[in-house]
C-alpha atoms as a PDB file:
ATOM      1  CA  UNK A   1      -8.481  20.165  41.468  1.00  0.00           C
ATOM      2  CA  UNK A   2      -9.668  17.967  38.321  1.00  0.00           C
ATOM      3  CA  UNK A   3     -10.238  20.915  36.552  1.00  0.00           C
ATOM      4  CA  UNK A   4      -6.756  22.618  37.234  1.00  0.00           C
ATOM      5  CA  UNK A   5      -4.830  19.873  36.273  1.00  0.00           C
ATOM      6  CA  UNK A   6      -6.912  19.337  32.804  1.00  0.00           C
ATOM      7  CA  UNK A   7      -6.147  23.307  31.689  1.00  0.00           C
ATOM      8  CA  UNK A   8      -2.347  22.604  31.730  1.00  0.00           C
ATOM      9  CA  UNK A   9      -2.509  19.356  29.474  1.00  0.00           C
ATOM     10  CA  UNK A  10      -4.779  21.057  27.004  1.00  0.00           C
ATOM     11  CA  UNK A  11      -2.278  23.426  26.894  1.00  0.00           C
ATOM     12  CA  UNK A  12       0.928  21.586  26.183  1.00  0.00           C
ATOM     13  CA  UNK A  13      -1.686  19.268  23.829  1.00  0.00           C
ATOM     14  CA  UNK A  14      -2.426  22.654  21.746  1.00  0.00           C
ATOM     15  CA  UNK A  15       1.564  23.825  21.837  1.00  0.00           C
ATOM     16  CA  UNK A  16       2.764  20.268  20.582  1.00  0.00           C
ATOM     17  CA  UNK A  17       0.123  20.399  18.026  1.00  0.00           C
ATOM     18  CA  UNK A  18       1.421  23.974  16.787  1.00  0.00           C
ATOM     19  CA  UNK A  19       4.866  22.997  16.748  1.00  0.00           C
ATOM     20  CA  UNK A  20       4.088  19.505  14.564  1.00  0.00           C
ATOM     21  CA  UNK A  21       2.475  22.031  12.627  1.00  0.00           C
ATOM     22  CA  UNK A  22       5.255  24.937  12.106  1.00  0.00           C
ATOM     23  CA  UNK A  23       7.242  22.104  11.845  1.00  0.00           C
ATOM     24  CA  UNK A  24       5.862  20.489   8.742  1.00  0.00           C
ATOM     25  CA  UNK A  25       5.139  24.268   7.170  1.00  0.00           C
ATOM     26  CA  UNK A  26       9.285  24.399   6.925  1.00  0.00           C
ATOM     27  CA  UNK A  27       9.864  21.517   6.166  1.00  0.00           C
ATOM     28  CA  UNK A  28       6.892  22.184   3.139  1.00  0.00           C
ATOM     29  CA  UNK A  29       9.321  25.462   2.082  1.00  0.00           C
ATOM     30  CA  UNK A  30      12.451  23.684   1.632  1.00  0.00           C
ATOM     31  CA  UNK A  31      10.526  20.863  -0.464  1.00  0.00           C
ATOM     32  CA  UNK A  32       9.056  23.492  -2.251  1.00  0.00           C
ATOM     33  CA  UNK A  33      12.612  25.539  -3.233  1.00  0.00           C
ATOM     34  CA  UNK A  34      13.672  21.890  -3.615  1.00  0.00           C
ATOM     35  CA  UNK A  35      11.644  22.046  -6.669  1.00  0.00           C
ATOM     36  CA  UNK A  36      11.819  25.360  -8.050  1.00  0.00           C
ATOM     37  CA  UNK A  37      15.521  24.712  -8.238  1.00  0.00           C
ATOM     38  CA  UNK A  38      15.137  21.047 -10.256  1.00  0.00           C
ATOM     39  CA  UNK A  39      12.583  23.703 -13.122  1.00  0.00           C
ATOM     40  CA  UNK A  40      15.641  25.561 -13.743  1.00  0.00           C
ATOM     41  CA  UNK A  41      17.183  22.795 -16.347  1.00  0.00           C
ATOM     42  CA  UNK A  42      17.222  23.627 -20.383  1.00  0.00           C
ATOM     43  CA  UNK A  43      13.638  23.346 -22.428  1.00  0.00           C
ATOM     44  CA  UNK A  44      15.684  23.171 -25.534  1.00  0.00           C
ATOM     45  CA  UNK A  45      19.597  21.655 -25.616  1.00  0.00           C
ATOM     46  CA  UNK A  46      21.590  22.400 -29.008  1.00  0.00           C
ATOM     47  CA  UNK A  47      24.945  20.336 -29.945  1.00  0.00           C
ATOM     48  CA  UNK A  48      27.554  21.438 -32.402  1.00  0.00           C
ATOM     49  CA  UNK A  49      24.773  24.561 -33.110  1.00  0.00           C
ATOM     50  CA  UNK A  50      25.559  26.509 -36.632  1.00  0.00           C
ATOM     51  CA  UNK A  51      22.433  29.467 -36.569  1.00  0.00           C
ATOM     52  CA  UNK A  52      22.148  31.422 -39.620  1.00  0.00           C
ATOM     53  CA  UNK A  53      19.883  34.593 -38.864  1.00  0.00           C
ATOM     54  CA  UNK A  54      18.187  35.790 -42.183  1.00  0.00           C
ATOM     55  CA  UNK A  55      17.050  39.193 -43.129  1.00  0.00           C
ATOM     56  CA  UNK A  56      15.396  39.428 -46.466  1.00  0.00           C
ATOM     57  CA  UNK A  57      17.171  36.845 -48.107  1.00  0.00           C
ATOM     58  CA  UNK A  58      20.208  38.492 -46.688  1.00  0.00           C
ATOM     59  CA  UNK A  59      22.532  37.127 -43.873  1.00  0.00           C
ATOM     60  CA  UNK A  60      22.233  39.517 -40.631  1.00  0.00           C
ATOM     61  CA  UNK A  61      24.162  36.829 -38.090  1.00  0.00           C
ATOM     62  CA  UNK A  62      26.066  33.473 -37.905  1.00  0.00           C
ATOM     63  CA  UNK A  63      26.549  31.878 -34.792  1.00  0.00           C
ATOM     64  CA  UNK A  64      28.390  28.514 -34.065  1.00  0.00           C
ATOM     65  CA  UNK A  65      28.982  27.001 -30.497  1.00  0.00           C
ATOM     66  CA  UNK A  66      29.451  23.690 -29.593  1.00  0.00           C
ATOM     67  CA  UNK A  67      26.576  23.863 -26.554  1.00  0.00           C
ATOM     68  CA  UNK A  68      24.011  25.848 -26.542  1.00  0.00           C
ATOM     69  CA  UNK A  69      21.178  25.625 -23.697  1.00  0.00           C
ATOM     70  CA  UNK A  70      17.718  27.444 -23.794  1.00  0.00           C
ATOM     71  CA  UNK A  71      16.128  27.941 -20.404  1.00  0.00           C
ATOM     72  CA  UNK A  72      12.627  29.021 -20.797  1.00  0.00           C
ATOM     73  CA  UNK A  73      10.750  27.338 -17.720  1.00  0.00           C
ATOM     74  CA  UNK A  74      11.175  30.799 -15.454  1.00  0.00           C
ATOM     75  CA  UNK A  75      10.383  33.969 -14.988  1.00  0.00           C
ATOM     76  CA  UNK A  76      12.709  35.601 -16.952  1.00  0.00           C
ATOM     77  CA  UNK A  77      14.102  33.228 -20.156  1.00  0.00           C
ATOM     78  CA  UNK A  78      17.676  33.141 -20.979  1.00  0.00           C
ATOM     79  CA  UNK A  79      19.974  31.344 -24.105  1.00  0.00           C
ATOM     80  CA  UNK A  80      23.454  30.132 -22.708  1.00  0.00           C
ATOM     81  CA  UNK A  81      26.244  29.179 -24.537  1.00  0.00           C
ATOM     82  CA  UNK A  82      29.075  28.188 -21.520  1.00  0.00           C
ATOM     83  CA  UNK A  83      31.325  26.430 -23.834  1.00  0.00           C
ATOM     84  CA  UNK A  84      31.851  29.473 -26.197  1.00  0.00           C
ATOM     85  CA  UNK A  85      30.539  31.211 -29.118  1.00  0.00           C
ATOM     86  CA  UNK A  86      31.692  32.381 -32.336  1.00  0.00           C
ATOM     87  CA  UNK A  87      29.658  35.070 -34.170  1.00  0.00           C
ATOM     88  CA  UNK A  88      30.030  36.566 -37.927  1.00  0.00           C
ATOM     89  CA  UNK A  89      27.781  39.607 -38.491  1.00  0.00           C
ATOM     90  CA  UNK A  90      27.081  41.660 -41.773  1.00  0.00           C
ATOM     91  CA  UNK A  91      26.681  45.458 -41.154  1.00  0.00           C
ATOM     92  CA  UNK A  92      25.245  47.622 -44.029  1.00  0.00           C
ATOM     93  CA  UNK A  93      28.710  49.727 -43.918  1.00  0.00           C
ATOM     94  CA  UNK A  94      30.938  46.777 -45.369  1.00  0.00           C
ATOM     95  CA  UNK A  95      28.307  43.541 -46.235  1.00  0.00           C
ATOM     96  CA  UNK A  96      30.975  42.085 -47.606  1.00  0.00           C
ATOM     97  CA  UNK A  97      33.361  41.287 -45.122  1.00  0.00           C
ATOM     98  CA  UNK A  98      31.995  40.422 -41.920  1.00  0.00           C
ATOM     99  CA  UNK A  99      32.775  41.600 -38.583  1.00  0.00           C
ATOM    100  CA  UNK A 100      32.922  38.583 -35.712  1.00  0.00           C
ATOM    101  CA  UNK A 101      33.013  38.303 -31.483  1.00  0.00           C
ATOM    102  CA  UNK A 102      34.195  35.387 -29.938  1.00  0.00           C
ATOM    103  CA  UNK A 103      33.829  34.466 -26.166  1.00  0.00           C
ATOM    104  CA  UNK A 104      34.596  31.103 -23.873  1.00  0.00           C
ATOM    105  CA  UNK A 105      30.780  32.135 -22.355  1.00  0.00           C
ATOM    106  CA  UNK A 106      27.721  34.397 -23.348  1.00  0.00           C
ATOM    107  CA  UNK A 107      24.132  34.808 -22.265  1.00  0.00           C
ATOM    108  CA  UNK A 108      20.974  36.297 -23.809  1.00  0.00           C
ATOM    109  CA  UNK A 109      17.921  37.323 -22.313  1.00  0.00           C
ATOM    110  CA  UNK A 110      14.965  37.158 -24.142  1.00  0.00           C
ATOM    111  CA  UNK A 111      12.712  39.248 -22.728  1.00  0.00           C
ATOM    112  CA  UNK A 112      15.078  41.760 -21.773  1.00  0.00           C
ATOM    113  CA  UNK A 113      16.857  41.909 -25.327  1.00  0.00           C
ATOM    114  CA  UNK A 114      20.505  41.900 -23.634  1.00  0.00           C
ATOM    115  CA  UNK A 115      23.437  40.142 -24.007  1.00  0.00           C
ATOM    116  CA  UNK A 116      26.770  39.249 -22.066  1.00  0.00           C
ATOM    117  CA  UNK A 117      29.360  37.310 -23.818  1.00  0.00           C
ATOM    118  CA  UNK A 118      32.671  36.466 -20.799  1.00  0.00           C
ATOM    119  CA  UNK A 119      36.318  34.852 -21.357  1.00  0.00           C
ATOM    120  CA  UNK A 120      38.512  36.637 -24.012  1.00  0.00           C
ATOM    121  CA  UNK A 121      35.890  38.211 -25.612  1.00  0.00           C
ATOM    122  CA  UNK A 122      36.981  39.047 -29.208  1.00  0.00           C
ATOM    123  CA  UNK A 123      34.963  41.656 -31.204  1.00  0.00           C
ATOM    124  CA  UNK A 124      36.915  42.309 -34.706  1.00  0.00           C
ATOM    125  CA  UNK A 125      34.612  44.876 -36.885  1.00  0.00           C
ATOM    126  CA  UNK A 126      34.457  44.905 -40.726  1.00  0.00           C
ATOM    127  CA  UNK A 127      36.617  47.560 -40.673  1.00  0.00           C
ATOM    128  CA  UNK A 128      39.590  45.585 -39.452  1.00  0.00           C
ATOM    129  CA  UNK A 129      39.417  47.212 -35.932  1.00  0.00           C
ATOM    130  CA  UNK A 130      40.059  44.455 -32.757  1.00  0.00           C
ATOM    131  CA  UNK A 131      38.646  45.132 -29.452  1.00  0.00           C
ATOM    132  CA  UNK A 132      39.924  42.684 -26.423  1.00  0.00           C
ATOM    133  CA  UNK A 133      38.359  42.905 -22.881  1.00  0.00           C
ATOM    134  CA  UNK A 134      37.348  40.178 -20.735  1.00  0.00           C
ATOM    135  CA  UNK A 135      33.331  40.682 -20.652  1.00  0.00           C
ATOM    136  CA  UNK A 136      31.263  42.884 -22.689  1.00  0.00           C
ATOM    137  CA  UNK A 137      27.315  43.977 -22.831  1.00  0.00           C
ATOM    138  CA  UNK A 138      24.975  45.124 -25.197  1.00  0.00           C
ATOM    139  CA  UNK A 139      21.768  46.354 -24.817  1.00  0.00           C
ATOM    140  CA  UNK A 140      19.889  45.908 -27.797  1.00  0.00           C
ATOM    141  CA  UNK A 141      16.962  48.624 -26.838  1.00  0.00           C
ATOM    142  CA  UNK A 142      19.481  50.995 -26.411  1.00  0.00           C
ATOM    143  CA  UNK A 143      21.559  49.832 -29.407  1.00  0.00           C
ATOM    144  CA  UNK A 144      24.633  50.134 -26.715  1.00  0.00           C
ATOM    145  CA  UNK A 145      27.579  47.978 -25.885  1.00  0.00           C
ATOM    146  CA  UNK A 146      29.487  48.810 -22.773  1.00  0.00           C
ATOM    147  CA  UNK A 147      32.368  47.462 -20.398  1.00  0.00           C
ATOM    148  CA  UNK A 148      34.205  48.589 -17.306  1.00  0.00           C
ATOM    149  CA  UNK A 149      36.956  45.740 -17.507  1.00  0.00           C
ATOM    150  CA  UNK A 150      40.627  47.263 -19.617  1.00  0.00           C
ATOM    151  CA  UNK A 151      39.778  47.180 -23.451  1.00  0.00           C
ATOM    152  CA  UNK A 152      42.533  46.702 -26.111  1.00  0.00           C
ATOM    153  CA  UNK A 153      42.304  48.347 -29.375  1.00  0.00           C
ATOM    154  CA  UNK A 154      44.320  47.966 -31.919  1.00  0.00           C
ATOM    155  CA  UNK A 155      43.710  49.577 -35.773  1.00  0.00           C
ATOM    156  CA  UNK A 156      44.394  47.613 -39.190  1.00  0.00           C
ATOM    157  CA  UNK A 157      47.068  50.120 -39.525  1.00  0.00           C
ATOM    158  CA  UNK A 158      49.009  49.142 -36.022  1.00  0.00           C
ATOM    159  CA  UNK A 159      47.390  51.873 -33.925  1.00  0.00           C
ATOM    160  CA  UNK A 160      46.717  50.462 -30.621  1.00  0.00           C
ATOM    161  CA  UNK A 161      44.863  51.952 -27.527  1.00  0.00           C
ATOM    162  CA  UNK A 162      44.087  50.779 -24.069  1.00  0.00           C
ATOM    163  CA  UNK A 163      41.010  51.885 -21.926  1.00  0.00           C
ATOM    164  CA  UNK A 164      41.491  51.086 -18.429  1.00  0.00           C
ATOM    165  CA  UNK A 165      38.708  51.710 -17.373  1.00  0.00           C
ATOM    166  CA  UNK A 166      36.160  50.445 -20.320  1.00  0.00           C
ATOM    167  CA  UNK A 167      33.816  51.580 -23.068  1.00  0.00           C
ATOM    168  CA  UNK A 168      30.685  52.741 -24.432  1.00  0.00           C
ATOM    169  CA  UNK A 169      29.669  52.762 -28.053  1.00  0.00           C
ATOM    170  CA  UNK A 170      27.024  52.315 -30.314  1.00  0.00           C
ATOM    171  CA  UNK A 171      26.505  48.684 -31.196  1.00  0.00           C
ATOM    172  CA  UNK A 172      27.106  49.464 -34.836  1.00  0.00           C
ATOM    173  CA  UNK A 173      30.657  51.024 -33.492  1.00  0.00           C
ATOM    174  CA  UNK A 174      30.151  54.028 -35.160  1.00  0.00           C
ATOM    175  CA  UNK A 175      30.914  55.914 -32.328  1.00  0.00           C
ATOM    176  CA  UNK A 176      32.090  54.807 -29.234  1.00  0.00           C
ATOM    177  CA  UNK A 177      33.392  56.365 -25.791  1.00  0.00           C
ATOM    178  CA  UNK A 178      36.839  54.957 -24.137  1.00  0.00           C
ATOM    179  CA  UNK A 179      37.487  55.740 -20.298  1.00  0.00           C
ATOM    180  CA  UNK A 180      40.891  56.488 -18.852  1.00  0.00           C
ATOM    181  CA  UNK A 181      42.610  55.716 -22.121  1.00  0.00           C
ATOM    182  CA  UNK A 182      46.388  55.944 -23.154  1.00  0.00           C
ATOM    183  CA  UNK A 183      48.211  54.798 -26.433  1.00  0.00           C
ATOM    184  CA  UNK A 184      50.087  54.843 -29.693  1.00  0.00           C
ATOM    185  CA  UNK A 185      47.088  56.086 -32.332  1.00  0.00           C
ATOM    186  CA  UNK A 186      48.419  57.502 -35.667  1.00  0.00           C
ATOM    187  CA  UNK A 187      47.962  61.238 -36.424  1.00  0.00           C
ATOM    188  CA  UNK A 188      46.638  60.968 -39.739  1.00  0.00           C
ATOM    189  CA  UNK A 189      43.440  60.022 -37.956  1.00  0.00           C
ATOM    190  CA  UNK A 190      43.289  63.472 -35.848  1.00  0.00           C
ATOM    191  CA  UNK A 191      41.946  66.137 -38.032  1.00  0.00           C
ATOM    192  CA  UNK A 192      43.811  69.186 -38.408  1.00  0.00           C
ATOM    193  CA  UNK A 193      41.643  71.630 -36.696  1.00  0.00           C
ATOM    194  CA  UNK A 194      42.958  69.413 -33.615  1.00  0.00           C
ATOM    195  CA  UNK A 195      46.179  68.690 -34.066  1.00  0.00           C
END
């Protein structure tokens, strides 16, 4: 009888011990994404920022914001700039006059070479065209910007257009690709052959 009533206390003794123990694993996990969570927070924290991007003694870009926040302690590195951005870039079609996007938010990740820019995005091109849409992406491996939100075009001579349902184009805007579109667009842009 002494040894039947040992086998039973082992028993609980060796459950107890593996629920202390499965116990303390979890409570080792939520310590743990506890932590990965506080690595998250900006390596590098710009105020008032004003980047000029050179190219040959040439300015490509020109970037002001009044925050911008670099986050390179992950897995995948990202610039943000949640307070807005304003951007002047010179194109080889018209160096002279520079085209510019504004945004209340945009993102860039590094690695990845995209960008999103959010909040009245703005993109006005050096040749006086104005694009409005609410966010906006561009790939820069593919050399693509793209939307799905309603853009709003509108030429330097009046000519306006509306995509419902977004747009594709070359990041240069040399040619681009409007979805479900409808508007007032003048005909001396139509060639004849297609008028």
């Amino acid at each position: 009888m002494n040894k039947t009533s040992q086998i039973p206390s082992k028993i609980i003794a060796l459950l107890l011990s593996c629920a202390i123990f499965f116990i303390s694993c979890d409570d080792d996990l939520t310590a743990m994404n506890a932590a990965d969570k506080k690595l998250n927070f900006p390596s590098q924290i710009i105020y008032d920022a004003n980047i000029i991007q050179r190219d040959s003694g040439l300015i490509k870009m020109r970037a002001t914001a009044p925050l911008i926040e670099k986050f390179e302690l992950i897995d995948t590195p990202y610039v943000v700039a949640r307070k807005g951005i304003n951007i002047q870039y010179f194109d080889k079609k018209n160096p002279k006059q520079p085209g510019t996007i504004t945004a209340k938010y945009a993102k860039m990740t590094e690695l990845k070479n995209f960008y999103e820019a959010k909040g009245n995005v703005k993109v006005v091109t050096s040749e006086g065209q104005t694009f409005l849409m609410e966010t906006i992406f561009w790939d820069r491996k593919k050399k693509e910007i793209y939307t799905s939100d309603t853009v709003y075009v509108t030429d330097k001579d009046g000519s306006t257009l509306v995509a419902t349902q977004g747009m594709r184009a070359k990041d240069d805007f040399s040619e681009y690709t409007f979805y479900n579109n409808s508007g007032d667009i003048s005909t001396k842009k139509i060639p004849e052959s297609e008028k």
